[in-house]
N, C-alpha and C. Protein backbone atom coordinates (compact mmCIF):
# COMPACT_ATOMS: atom_id res chain seq x y z
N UNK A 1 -36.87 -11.29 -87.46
CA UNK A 1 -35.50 -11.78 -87.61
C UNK A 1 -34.92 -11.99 -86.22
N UNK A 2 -34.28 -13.22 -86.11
CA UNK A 2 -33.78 -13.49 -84.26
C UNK A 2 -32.54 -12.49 -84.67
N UNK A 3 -32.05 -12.14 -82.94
CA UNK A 3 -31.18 -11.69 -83.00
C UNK A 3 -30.00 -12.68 -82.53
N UNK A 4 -28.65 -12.03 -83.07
CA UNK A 4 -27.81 -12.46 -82.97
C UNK A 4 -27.28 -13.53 -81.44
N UNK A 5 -27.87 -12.82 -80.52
CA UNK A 5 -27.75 -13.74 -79.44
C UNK A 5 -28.63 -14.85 -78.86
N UNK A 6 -29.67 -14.67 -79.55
CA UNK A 6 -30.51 -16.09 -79.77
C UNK A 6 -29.97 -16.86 -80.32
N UNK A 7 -29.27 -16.45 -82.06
CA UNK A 7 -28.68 -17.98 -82.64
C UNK A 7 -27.61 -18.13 -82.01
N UNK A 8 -26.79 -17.47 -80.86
CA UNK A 8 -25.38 -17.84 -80.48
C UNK A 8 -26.04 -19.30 -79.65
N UNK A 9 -26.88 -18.84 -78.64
CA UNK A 9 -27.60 -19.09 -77.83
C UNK A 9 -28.11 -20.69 -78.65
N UNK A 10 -28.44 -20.88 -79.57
CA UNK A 10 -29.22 -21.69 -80.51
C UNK A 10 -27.81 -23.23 -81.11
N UNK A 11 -27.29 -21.93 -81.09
CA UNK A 11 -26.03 -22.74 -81.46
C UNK A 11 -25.13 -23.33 -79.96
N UNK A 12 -25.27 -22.82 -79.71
CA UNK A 12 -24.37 -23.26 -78.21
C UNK A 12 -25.47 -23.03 -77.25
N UNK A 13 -26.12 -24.35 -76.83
CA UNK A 13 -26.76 -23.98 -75.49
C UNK A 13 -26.62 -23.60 -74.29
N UNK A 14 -25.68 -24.43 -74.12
CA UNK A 14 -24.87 -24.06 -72.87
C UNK A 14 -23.56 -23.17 -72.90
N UNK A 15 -23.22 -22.38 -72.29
CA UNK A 15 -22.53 -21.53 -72.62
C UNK A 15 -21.33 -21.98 -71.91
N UNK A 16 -19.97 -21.39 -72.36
CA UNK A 16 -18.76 -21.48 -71.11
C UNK A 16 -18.92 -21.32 -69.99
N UNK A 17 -18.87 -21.88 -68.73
CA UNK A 17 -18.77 -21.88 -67.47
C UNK A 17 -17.53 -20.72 -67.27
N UNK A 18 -17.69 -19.88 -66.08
CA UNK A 18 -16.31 -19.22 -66.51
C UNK A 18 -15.09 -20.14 -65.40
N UNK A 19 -13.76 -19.13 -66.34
CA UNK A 19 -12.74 -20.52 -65.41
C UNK A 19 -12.52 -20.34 -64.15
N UNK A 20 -12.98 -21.30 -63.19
CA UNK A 20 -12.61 -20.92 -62.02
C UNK A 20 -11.61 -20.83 -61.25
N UNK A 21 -10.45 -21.40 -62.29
CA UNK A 21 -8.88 -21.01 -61.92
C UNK A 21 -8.49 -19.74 -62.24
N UNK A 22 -9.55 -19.17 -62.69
CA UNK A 22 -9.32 -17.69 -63.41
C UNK A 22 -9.74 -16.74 -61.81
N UNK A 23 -11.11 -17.07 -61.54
CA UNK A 23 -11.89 -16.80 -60.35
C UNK A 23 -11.13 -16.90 -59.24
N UNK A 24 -10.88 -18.13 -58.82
CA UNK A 24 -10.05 -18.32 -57.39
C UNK A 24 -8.80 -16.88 -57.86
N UNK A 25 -8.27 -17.08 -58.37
CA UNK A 25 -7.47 -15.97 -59.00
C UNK A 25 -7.86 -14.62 -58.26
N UNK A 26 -8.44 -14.17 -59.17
CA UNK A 26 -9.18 -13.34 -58.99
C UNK A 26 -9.41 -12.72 -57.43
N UNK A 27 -10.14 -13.67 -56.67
CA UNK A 27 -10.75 -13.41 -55.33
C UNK A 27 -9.62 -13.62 -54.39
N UNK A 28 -8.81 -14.38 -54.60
CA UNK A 28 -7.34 -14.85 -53.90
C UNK A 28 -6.17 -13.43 -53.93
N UNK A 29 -6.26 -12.47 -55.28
CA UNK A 29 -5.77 -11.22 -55.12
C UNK A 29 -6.71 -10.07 -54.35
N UNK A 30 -7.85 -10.76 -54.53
CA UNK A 30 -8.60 -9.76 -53.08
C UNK A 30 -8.77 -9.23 -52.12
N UNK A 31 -8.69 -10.57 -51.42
CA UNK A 31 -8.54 -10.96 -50.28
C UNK A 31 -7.00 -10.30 -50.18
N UNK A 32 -5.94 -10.08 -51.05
CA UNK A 32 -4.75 -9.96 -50.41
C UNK A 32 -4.46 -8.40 -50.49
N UNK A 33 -5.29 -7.90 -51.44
CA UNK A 33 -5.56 -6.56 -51.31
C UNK A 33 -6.32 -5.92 -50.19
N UNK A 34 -7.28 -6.72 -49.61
CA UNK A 34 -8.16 -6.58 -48.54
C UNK A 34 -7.02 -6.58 -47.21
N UNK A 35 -6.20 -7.43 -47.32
CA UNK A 35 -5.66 -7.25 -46.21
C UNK A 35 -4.33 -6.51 -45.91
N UNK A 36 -3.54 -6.14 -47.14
CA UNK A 36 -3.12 -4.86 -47.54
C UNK A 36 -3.28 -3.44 -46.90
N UNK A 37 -4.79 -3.84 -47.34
CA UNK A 37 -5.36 -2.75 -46.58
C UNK A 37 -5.38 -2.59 -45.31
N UNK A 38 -5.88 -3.29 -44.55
CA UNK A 38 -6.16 -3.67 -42.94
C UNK A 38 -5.14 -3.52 -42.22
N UNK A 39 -3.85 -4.38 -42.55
CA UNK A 39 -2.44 -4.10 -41.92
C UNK A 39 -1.94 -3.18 -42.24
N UNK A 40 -2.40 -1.93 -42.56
CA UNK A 40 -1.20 -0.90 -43.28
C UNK A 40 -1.44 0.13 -42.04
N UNK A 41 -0.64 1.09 -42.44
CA UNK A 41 -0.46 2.09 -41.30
C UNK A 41 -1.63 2.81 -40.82
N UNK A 42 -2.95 3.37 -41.45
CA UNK A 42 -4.08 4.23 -40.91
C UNK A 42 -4.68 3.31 -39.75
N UNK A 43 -4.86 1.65 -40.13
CA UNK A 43 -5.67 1.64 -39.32
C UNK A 43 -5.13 0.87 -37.91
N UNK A 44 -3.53 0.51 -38.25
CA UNK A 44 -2.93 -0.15 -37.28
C UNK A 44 -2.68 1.04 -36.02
N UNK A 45 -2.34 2.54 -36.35
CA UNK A 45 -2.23 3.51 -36.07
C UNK A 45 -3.47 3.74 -35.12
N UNK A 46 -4.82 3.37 -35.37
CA UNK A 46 -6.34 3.52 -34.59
C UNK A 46 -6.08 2.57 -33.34
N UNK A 47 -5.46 1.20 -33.87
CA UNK A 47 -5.39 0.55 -32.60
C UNK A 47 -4.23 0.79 -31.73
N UNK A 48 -3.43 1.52 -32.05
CA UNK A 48 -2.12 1.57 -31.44
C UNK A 48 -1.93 2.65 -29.82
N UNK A 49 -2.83 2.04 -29.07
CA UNK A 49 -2.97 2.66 -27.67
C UNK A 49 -2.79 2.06 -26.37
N UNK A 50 -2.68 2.62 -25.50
CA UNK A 50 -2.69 1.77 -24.07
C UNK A 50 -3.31 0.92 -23.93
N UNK A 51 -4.51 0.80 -24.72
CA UNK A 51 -5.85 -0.15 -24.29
C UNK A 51 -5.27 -1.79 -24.19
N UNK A 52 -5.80 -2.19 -23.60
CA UNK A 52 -5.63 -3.76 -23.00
C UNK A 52 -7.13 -4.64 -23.00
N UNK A 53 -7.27 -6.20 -23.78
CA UNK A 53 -8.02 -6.73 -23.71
C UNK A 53 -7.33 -7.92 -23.08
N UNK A 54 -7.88 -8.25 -22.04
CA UNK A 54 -7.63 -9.64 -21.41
C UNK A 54 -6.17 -9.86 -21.08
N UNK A 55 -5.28 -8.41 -20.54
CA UNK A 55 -3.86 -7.99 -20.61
C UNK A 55 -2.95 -8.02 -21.89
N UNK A 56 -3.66 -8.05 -23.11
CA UNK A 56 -3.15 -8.36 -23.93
C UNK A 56 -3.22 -7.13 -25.06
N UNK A 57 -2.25 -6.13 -25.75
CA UNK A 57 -2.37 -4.80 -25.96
C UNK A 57 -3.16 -4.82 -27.46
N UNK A 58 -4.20 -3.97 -27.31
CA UNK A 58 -5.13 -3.71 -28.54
C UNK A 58 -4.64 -4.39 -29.44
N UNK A 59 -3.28 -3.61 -30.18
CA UNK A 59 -2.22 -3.42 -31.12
C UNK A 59 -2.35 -5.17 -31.47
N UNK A 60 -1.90 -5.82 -30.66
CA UNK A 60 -1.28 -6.90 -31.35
C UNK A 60 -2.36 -8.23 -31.40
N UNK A 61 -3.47 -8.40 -30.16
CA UNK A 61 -4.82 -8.80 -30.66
C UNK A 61 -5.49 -8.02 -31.78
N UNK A 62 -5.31 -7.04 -32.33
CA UNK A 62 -5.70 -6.98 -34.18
C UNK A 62 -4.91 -7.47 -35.04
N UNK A 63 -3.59 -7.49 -34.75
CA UNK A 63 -2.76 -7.94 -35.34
C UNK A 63 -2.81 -9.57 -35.60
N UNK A 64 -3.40 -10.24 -34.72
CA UNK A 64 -3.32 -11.56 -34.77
C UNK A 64 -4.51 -11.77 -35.09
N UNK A 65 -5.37 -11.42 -35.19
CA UNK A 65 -6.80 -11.48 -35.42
C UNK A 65 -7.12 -11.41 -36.94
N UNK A 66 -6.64 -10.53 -37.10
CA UNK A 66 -6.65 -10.15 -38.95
C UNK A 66 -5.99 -11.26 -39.29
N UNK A 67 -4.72 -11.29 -38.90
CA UNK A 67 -3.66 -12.60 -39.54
C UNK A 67 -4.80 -13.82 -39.46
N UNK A 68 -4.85 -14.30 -38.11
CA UNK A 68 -6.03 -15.62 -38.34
C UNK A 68 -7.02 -15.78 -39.62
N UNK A 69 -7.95 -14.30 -39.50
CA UNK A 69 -8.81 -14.28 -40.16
C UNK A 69 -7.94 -14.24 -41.78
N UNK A 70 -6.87 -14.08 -42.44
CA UNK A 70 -6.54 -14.18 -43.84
C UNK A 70 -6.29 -15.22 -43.92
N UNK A 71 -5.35 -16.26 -42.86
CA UNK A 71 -5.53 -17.44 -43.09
C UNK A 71 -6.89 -17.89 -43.04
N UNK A 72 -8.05 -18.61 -42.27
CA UNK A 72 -8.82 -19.19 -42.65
C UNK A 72 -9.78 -18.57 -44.01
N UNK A 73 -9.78 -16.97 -44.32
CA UNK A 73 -10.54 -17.00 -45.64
C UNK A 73 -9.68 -17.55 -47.09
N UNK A 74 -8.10 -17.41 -46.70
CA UNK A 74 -7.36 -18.35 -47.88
C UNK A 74 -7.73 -19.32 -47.50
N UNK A 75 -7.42 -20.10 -46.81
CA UNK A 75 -7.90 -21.58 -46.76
C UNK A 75 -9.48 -21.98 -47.39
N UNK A 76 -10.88 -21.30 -46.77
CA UNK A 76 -11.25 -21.48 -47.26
C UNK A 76 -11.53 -21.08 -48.90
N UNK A 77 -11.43 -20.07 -49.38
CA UNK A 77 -11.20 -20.25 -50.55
C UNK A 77 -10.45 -20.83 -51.47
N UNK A 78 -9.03 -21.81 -51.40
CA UNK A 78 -8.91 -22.95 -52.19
C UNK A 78 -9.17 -23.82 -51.85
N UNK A 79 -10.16 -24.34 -50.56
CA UNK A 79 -10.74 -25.01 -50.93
C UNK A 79 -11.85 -25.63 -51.54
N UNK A 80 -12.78 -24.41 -51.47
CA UNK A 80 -13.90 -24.15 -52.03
C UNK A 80 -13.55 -24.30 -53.43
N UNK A 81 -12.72 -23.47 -54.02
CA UNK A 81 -12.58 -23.88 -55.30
C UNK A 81 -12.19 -25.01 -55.67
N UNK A 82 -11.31 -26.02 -55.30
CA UNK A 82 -10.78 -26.98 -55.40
C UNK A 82 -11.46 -28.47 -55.29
């Protein structure tokens, strides 16, 4: 006797694609949770020292760095989806 997911399978070959307006979704609250994370106080607190790169204070080259980096992974992700 087939099982039940053979005749689904039998009956519908191809299955739903899932929605990728659902997805972008999805990965777009990620990413914003991801960076939630990153800018919040523990780890802004790690960079927050005298240190100097290229005269420019730890603190705020992460700060701009992260920022860059959420823009181009939003960007690329609607466009990828899109």
């Amino acid at each position: 006797m087939p099982s039940t997911h053979s005749l689904a399978l039998a009956m519908n070959p191809t299955p739903n694609p899932p929605d990728s307006s659902q997805q972008r979704g999805q990965r777009l609250l990620f990413v914003a949770g991801l960076f939630a994370v990153l800018l919040n106080y523990p780890l802004l607190a790690a960079f927050d020292h005298d240190g100097r790169v290229a005269g420019v204070p730890v603190l705020y080259l992460y700060v701009l760095l992260t920022w860059l980096l959420l823009i181009t992974l939003t960007g690329w992700l609607v466009r990828k989806a899109g």
